[in-house]
PDB file of N, CA and C in Angstrom:
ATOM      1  N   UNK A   1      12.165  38.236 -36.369  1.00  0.00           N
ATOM      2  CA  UNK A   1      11.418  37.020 -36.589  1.00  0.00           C
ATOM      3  C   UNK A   1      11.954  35.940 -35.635  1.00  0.00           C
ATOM      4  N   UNK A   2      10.935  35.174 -34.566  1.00  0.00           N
ATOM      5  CA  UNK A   2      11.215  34.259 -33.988  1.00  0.00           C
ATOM      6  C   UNK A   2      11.577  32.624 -34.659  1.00  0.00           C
ATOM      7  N   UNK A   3      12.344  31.910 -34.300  1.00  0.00           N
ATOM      8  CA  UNK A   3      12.597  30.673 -34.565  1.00  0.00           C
ATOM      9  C   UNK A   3      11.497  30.135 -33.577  1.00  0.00           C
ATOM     10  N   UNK A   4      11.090  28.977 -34.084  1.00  0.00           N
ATOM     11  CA  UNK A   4      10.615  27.721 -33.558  1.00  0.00           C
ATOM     12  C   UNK A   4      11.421  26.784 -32.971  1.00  0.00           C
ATOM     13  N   UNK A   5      11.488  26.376 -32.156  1.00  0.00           N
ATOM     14  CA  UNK A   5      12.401  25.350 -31.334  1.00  0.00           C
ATOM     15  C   UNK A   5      11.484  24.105 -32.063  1.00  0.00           C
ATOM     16  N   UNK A   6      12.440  23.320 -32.722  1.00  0.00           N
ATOM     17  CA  UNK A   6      12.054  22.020 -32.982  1.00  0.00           C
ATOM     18  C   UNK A   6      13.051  20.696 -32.214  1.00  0.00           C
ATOM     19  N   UNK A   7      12.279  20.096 -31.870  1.00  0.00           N
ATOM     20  CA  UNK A   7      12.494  18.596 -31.461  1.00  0.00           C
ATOM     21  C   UNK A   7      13.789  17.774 -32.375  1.00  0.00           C
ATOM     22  N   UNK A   8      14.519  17.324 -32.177  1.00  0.00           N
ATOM     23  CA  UNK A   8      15.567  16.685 -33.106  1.00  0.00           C
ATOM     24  C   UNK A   8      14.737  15.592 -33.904  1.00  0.00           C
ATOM     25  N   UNK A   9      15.047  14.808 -35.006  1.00  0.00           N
ATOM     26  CA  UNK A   9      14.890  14.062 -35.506  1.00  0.00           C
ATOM     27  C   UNK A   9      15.001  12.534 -34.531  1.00  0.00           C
ATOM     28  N   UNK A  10      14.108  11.384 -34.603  1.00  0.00           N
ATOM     29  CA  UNK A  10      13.947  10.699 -33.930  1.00  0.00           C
ATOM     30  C   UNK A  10      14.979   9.764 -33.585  1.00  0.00           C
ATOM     31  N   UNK A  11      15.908   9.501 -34.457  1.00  0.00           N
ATOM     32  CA  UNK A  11      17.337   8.897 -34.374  1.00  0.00           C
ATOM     33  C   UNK A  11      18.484   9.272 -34.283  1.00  0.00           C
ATOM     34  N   UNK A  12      18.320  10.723 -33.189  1.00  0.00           N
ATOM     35  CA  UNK A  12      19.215  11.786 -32.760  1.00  0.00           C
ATOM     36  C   UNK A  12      18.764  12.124 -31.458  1.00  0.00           C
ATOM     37  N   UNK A  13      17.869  11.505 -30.758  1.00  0.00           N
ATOM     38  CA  UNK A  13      16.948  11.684 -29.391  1.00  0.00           C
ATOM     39  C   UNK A  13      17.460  11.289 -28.638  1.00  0.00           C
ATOM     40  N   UNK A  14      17.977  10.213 -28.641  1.00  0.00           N
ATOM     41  CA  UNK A  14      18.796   8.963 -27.943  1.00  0.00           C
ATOM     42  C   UNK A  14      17.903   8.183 -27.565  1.00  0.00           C
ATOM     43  N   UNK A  15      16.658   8.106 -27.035  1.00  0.00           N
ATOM     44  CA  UNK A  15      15.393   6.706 -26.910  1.00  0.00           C
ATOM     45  C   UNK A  15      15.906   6.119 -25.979  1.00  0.00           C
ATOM     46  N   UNK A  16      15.052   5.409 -25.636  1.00  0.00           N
ATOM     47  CA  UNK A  16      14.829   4.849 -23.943  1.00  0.00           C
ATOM     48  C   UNK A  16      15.303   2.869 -24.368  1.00  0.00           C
ATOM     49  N   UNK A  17      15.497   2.370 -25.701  1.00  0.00           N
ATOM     50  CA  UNK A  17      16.290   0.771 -25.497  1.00  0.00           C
ATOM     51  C   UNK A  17      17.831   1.245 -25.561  1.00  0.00           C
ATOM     52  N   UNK A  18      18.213   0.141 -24.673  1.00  0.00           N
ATOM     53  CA  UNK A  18      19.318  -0.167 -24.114  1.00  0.00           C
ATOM     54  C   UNK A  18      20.313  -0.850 -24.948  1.00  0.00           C
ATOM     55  N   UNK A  19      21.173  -1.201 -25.947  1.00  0.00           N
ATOM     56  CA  UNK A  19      21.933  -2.291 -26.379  1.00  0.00           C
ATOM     57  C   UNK A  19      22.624  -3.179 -25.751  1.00  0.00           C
ATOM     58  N   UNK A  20      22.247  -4.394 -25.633  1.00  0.00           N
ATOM     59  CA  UNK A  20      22.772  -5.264 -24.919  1.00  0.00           C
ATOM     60  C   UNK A  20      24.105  -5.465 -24.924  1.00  0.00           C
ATOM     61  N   UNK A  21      25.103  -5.239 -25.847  1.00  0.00           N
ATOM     62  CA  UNK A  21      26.269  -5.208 -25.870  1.00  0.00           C
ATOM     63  C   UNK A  21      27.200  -4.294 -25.534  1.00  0.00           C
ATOM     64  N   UNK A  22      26.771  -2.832 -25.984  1.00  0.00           N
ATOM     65  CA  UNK A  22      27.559  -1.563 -25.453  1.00  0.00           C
ATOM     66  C   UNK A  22      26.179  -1.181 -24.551  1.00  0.00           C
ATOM     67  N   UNK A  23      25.355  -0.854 -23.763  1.00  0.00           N
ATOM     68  CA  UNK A  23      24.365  -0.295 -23.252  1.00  0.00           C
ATOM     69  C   UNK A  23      24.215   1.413 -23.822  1.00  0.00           C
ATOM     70  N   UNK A  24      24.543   1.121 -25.204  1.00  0.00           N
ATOM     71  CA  UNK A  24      24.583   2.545 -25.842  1.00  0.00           C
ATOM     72  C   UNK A  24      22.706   2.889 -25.818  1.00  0.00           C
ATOM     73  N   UNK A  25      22.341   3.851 -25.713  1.00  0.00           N
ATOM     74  CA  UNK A  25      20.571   4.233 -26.047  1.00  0.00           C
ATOM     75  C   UNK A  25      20.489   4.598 -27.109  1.00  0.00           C
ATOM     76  N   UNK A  26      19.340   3.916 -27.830  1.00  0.00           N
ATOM     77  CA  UNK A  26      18.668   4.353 -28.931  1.00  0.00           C
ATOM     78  C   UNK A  26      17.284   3.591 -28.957  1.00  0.00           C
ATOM     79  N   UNK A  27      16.621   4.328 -30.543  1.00  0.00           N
ATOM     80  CA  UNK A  27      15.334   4.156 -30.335  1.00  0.00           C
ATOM     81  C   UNK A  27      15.290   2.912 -31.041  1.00  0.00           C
ATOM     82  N   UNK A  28      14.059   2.311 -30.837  1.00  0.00           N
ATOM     83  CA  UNK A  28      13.257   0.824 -30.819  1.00  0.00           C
ATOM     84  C   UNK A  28      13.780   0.806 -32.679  1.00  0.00           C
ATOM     85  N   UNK A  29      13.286   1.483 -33.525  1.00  0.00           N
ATOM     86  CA  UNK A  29      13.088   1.604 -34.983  1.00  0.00           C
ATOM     87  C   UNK A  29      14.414   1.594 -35.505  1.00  0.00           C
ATOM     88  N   UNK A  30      15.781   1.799 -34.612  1.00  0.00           N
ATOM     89  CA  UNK A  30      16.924   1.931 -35.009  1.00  0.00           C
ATOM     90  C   UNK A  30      17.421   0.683 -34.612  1.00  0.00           C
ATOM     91  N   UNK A  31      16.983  -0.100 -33.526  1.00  0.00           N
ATOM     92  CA  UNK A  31      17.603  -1.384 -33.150  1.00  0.00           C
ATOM     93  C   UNK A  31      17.837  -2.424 -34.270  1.00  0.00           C
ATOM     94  N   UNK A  32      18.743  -3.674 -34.185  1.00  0.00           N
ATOM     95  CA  UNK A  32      18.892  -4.363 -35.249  1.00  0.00           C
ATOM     96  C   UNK A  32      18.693  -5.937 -34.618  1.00  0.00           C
ATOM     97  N   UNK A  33      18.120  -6.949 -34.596  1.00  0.00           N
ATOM     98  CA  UNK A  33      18.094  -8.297 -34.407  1.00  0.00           C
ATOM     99  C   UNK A  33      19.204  -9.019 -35.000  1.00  0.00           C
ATOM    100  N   UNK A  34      20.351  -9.591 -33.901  1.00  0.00           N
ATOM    101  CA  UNK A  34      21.277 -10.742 -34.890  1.00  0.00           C
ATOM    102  C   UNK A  34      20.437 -11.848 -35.720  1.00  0.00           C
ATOM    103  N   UNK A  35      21.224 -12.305 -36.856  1.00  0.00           N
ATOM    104  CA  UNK A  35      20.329 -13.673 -36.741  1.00  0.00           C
ATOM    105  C   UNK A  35      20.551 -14.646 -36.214  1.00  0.00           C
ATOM    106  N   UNK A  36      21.550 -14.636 -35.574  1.00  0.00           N
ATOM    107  CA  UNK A  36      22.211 -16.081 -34.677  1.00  0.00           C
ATOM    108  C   UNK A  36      21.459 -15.904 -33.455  1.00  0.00           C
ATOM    109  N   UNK A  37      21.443 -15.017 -32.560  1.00  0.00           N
ATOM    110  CA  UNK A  37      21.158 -15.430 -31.315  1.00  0.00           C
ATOM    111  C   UNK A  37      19.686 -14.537 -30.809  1.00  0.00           C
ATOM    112  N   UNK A  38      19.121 -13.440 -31.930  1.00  0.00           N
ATOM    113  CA  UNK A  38      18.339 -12.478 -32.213  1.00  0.00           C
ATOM    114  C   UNK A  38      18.364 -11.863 -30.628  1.00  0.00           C
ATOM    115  N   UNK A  39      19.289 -11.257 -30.572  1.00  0.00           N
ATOM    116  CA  UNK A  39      19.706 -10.046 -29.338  1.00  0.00           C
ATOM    117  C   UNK A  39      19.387  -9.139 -30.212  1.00  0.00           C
ATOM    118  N   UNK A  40      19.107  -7.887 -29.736  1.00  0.00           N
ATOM    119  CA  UNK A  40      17.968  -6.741 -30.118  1.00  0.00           C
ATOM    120  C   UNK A  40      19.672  -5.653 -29.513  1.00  0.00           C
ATOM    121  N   UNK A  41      20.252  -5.378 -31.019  1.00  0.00           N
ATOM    122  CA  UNK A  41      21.621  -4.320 -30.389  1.00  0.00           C
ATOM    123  C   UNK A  41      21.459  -3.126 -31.547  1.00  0.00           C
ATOM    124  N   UNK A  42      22.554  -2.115 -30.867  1.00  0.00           N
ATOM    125  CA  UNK A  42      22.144  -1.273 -32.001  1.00  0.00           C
ATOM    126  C   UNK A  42      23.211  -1.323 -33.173  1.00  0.00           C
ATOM    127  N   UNK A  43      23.117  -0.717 -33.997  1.00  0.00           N
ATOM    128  CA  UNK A  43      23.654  -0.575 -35.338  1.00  0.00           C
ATOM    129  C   UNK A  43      25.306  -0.460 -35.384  1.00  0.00           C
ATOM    130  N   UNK A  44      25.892  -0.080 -34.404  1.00  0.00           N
ATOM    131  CA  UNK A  44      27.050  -0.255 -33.951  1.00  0.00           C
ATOM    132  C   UNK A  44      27.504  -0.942 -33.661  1.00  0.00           C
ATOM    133  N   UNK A  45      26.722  -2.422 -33.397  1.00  0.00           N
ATOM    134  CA  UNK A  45      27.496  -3.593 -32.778  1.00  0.00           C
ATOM    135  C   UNK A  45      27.023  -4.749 -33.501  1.00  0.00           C
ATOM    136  N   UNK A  46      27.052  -4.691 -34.579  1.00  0.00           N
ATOM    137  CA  UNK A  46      27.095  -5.398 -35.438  1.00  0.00           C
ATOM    138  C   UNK A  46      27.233  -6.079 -36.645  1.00  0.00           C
ATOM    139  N   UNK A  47      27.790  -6.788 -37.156  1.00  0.00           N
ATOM    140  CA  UNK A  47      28.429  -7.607 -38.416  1.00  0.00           C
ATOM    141  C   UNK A  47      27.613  -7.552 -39.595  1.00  0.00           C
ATOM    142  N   UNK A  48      27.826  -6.744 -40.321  1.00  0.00           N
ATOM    143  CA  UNK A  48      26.967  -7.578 -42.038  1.00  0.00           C
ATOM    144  C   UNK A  48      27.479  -8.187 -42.548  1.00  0.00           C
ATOM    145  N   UNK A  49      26.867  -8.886 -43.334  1.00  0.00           N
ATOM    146  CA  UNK A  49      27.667  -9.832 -44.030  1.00  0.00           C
ATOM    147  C   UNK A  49      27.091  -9.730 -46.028  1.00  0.00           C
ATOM    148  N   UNK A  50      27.868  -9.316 -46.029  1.00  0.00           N
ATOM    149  CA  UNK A  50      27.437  -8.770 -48.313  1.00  0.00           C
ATOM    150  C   UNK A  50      27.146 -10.034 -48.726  1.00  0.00           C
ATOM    151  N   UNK A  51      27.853 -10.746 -48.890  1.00  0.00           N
ATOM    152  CA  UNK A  51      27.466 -12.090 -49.359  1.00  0.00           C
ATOM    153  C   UNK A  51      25.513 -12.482 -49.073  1.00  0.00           C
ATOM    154  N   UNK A  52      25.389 -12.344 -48.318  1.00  0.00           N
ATOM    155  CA  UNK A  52      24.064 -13.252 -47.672  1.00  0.00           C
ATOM    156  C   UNK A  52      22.865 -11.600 -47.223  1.00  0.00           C
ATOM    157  N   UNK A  53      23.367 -10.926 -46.898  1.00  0.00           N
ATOM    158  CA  UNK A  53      22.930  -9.570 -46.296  1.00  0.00           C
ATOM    159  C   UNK A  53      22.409 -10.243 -45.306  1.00  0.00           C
ATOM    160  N   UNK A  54      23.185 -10.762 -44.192  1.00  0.00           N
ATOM    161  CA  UNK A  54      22.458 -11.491 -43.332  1.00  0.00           C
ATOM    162  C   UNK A  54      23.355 -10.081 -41.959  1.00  0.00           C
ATOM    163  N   UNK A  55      22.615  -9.932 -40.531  1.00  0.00           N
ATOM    164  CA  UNK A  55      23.599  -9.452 -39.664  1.00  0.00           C
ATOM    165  C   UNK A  55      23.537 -10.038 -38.839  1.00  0.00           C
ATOM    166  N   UNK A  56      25.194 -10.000 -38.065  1.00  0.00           N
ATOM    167  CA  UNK A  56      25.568 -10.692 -36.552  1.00  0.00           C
ATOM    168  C   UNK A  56      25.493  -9.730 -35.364  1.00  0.00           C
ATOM    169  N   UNK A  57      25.718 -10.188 -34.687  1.00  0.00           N
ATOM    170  CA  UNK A  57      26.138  -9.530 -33.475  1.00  0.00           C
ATOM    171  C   UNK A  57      27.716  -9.521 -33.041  1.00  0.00           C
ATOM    172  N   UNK A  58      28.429  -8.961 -32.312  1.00  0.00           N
ATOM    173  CA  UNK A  58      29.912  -8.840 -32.597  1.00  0.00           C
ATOM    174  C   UNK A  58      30.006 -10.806 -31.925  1.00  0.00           C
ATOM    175  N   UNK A  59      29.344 -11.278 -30.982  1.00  0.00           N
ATOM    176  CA  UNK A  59      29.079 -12.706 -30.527  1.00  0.00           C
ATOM    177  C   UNK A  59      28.840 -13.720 -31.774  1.00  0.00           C
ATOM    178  N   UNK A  60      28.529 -13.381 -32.075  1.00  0.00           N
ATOM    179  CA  UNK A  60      27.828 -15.037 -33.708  1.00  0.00           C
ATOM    180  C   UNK A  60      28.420 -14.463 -34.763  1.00  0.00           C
ATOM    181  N   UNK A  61      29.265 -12.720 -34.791  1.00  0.00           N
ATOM    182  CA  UNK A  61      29.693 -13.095 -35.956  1.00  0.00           C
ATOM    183  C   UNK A  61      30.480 -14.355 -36.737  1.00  0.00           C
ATOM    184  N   UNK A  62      30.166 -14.422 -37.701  1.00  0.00           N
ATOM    185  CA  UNK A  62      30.986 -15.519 -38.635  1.00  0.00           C
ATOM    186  C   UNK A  62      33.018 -15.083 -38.516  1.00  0.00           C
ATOM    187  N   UNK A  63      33.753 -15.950 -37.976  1.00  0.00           N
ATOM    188  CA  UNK A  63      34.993 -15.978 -38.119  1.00  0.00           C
ATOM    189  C   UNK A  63      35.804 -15.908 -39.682  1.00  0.00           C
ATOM    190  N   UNK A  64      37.169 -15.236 -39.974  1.00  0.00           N
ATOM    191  CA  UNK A  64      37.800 -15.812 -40.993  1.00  0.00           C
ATOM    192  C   UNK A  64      37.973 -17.368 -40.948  1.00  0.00           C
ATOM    193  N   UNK A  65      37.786 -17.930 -42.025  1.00  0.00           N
ATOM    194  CA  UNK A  65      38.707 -19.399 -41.510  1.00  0.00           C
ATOM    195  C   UNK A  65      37.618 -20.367 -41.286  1.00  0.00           C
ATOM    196  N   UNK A  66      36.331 -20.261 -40.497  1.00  0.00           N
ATOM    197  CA  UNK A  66      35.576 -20.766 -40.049  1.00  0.00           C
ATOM    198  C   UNK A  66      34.921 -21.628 -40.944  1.00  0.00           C
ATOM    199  N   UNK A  67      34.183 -22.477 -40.984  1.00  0.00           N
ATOM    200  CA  UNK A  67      33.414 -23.131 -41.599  1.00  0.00           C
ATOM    201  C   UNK A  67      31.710 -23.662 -41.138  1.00  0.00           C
ATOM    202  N   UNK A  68      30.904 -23.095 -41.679  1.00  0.00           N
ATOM    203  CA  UNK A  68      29.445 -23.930 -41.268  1.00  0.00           C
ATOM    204  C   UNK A  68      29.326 -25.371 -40.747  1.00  0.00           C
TER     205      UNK A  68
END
């Protein structure tokens, strides 16, 4: 019995956007928008924050110490 060659799953492809911070590739649907400066990076380079469920970019993350 032959196997079928299947295609990987779409967030295992690697995709044609770029991350502006590491220039790692991935696809469009996996990218994440900061909310500080809304740079379009991927999931790796960036800050959540539990409190707010808000995300940064490793750039606008929020500091210890810092204040609004």
């Amino acid at each position: 019995m032959t196997r079928k060659k299947r295609s990987p799953p779409y967030w295992l492809a690697g995709g044609s956007e770029r991350c502006e911070l590491c220039t790692h590739a991935h696809v469009l649907e996996m990218q994440v928008r900061c909310v500080g400066c809304d740079r379009g990076v991927c999931d790796h380079c960036v800050v959540r924050v539990r409190e707010t469920e808000e995300v940064f970019c490793f750039d606008c993350r929020p500091r210890e110490g810092e204040e609004d």
